[in-house]
Protein backbone atom coordinates (compact mmCIF):
# COMPACT_ATOMS: atom_id res chain seq x y z
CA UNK A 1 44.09 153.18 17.96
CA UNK A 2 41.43 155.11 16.04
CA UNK A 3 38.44 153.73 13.61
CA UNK A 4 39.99 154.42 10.16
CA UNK A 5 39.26 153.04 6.59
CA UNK A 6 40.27 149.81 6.00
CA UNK A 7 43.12 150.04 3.82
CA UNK A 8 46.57 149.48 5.11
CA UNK A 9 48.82 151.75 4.27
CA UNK A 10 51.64 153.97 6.80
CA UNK A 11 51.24 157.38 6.16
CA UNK A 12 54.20 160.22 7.48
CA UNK A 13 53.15 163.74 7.40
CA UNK A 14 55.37 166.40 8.23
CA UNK A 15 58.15 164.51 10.37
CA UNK A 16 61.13 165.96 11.53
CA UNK A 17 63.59 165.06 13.31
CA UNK A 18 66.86 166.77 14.84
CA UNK A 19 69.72 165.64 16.75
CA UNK A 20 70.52 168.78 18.90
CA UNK A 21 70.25 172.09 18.94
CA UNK A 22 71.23 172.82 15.43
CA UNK A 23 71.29 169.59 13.64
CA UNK A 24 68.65 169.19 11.54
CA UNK A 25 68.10 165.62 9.37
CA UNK A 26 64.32 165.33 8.24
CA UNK A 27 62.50 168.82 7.86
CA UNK A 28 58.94 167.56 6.60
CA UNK A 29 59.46 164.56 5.09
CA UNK A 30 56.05 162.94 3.58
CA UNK A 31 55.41 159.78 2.63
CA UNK A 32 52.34 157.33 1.90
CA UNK A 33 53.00 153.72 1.75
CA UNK A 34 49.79 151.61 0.54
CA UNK A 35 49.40 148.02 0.84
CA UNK A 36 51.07 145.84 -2.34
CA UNK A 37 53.06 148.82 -3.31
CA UNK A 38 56.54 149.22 -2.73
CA UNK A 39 58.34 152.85 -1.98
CA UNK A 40 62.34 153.07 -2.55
CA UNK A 41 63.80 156.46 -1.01
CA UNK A 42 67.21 157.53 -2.36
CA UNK A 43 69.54 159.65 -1.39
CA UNK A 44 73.69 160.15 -0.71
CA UNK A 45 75.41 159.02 2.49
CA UNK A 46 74.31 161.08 4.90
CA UNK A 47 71.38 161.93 3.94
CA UNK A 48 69.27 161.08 6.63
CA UNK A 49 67.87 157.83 5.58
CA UNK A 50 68.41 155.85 8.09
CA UNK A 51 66.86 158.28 10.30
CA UNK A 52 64.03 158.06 8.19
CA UNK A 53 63.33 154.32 8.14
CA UNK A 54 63.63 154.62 12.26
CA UNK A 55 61.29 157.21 12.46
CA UNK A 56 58.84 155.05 10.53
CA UNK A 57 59.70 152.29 12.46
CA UNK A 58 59.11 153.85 15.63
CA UNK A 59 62.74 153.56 16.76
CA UNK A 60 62.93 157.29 17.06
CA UNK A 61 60.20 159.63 17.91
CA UNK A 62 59.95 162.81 15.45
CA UNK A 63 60.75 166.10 17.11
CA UNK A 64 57.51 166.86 14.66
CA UNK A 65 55.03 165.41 12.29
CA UNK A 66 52.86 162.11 12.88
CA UNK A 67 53.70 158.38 11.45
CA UNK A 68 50.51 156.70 10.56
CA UNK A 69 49.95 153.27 10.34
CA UNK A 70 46.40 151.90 9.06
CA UNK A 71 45.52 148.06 10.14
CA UNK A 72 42.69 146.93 9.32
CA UNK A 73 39.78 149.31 10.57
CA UNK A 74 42.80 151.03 12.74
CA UNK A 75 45.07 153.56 12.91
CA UNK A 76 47.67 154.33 15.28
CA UNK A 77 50.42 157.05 14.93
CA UNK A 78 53.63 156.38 16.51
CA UNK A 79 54.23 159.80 17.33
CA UNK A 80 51.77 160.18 19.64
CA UNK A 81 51.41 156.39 20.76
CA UNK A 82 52.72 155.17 24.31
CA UNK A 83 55.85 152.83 24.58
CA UNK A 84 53.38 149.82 24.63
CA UNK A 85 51.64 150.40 21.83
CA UNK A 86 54.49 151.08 19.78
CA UNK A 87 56.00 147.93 21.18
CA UNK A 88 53.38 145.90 19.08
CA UNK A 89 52.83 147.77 16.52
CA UNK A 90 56.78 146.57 15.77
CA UNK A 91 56.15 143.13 17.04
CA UNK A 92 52.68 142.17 14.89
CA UNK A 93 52.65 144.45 12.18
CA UNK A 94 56.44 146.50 11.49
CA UNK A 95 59.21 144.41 10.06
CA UNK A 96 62.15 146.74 10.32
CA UNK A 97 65.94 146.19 8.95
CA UNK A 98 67.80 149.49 9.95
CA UNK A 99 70.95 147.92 12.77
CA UNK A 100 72.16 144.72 14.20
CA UNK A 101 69.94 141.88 15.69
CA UNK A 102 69.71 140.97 19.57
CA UNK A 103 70.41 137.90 20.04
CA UNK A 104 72.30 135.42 22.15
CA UNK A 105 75.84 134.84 21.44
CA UNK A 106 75.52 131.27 21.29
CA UNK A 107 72.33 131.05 19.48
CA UNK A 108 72.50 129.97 15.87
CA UNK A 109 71.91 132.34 13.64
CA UNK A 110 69.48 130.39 11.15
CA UNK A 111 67.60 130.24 14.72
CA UNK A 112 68.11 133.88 16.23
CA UNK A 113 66.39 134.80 13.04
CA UNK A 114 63.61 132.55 12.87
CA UNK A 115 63.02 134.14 16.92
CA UNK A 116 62.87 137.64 15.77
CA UNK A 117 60.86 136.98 12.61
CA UNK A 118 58.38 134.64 14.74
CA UNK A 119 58.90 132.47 12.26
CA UNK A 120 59.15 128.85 11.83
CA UNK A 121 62.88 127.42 11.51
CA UNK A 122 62.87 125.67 8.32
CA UNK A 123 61.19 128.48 6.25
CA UNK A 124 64.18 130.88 7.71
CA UNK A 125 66.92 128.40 6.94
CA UNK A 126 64.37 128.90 3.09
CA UNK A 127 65.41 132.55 3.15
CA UNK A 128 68.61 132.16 3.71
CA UNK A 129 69.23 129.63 0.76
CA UNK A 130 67.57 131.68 -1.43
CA UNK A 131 69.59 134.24 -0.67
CA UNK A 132 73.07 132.31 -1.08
CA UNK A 133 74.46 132.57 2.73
CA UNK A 134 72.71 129.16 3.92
CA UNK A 135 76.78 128.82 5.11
CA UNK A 136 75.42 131.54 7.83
CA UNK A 137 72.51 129.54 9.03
CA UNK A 138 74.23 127.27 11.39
CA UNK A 139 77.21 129.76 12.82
CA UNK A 140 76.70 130.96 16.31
CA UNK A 141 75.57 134.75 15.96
CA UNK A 142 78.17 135.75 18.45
CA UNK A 143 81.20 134.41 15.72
CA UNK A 144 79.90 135.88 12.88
CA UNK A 145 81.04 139.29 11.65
CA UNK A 146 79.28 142.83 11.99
CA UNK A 147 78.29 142.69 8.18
CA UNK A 148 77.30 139.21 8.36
CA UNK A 149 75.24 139.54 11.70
CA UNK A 150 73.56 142.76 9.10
CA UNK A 151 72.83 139.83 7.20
CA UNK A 152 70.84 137.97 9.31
CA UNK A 153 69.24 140.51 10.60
CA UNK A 154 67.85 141.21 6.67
CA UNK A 155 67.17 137.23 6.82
CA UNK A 156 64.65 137.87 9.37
CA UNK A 157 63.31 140.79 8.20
CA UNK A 158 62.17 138.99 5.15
CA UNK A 159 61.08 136.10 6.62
CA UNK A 160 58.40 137.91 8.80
CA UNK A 161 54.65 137.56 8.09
CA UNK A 162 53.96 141.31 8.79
CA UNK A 163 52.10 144.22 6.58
CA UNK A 164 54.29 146.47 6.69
CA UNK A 165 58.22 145.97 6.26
CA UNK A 166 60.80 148.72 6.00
CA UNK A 167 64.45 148.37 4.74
CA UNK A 168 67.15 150.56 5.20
CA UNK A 169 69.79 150.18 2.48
CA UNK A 170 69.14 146.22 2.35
CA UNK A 171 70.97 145.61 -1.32
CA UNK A 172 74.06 145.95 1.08
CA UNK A 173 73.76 143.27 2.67
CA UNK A 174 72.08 140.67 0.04
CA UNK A 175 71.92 140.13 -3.84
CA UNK A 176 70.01 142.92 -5.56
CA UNK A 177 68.19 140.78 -8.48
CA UNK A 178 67.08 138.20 -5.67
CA UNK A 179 66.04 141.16 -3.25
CA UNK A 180 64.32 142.76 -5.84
CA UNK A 181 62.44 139.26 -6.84
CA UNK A 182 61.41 138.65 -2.89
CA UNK A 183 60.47 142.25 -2.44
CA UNK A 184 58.15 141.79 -5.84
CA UNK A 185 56.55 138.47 -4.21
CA UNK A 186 56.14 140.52 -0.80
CA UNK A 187 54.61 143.58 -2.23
CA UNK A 188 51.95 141.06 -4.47
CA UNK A 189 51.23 139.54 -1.57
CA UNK A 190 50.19 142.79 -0.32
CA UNK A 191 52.91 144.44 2.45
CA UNK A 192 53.71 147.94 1.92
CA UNK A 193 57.38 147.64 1.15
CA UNK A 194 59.43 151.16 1.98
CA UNK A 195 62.89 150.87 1.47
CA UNK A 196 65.92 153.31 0.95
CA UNK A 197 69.23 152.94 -1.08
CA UNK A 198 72.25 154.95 -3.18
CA UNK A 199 71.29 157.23 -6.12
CA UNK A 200 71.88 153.98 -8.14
CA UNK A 201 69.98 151.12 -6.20
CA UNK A 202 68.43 149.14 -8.54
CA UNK A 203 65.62 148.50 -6.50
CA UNK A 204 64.38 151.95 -7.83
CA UNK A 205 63.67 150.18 -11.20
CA UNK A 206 60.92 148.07 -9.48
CA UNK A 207 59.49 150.60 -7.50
CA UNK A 208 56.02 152.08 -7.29
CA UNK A 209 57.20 155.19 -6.26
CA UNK A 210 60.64 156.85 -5.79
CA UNK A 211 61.72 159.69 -4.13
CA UNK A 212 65.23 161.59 -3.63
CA UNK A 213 65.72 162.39 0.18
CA UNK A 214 67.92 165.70 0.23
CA UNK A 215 68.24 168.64 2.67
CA UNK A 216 65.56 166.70 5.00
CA UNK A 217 62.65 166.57 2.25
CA UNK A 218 61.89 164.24 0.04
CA UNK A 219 61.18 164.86 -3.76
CA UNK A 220 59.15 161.98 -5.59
CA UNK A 221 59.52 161.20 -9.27
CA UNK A 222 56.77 160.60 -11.42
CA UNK A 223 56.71 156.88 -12.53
């Protein structure tokens, strides 16, 4: 990490990413996420948004461009970071919903969450009653279904106590007006919420900024 100002935020300049030779998906994107603000990034299947929300995540590693993050009077960028410091950066400070949750077959899945979100049981089993699949909780992960195991991987997602939590496509998997209302108390709370969705997500509504991904670049709207 590097001194920085202190004001949280993720920052992506210039990241690109290909798969292959001649595959191109991001081509530049930019992006500046600032604390109690939250970023919604459309765009049609295939876009590239899931790409997107990995390569801020530090799933993937851009083939160019640098992903930021600011904590506290730090900055790290994930591009450039080794595997260890990456490694923390997602387990203290990145909550990330983009594919299915590890877990033990057997394990619960009210309590696989609560694990990854390093959270404490009863304020998972919280989530997922606000959310209206408390009927998941107690079902052994390994039983449920791929969407529902998506699911609970979004349960512990939101359930984290982390600055910085990215989404890919969540209104899929949960009730837009209550995701909207949680991402609101998140964001006033101050995490940097970046999430992506359809053309017509109405997550867009509640945004602070919104961009359409295209072609690999973004293009953000005036709010």
């Amino acid at each position: 990490m590097t001194p920085t100002a202190d004001v949280p935020e993720v920052v992506a300049h210039g990241v690109t990413k290909r798969f292959g030779s001649a595959h191109q998906v991001l081509g530049g994107i930019e992006l500046t996420a600032l604390a109690g603000t939250m970023t919604v990034v459309l765009g049609a299947p295939g876009a590239g948004k899931s790409t997107l929300i990995r390569c801020l995540a530090g799933v993937y590693l851009p083939d160019a461009g640098g992903v930021t993050y600011r904590v506290g009077s730090e900055a790290v960028d994930l591009a450039k970071a080794d595997a260890r410091t990456v490694a923390s950066m997602r387990a203290h400070h990145i909550a990330s919903f983009d594919e299915l949750m590890a877990a033990a077959p057997r394990l619960p899945a009210a309590e696989a969450a609560a694990r990854a979100a390093r959270s404490d049981r009863a304020a998972t089993i919280g989530t997922f009653t606000r959310f209206r699949v408390d009927d998941l909780a107690s079902v052994p992960i390994g039983r449920l279904r791929p969407a529902d195991r998506l699911t609970v991987a979004l349960m512990a997602t939101l359930s984290t106590d982390r600055p910085f939590v990215l989404l890919d496509s969540p209104e899929r998997f949960a009730d837009p007006k209550v995701l909207t209302g949680w991402l609101r108390c998140l964001t006033d709370r101050g995490v940097a919420v970046v999430a992506t969705g359809t053309p017509d997500s109405t997550l867009a509504a509640a945004a602070s900024a919104v961009g359409q991904l295209s072609e690999g670049r973004i293009e953000w709207h005036r709010r």
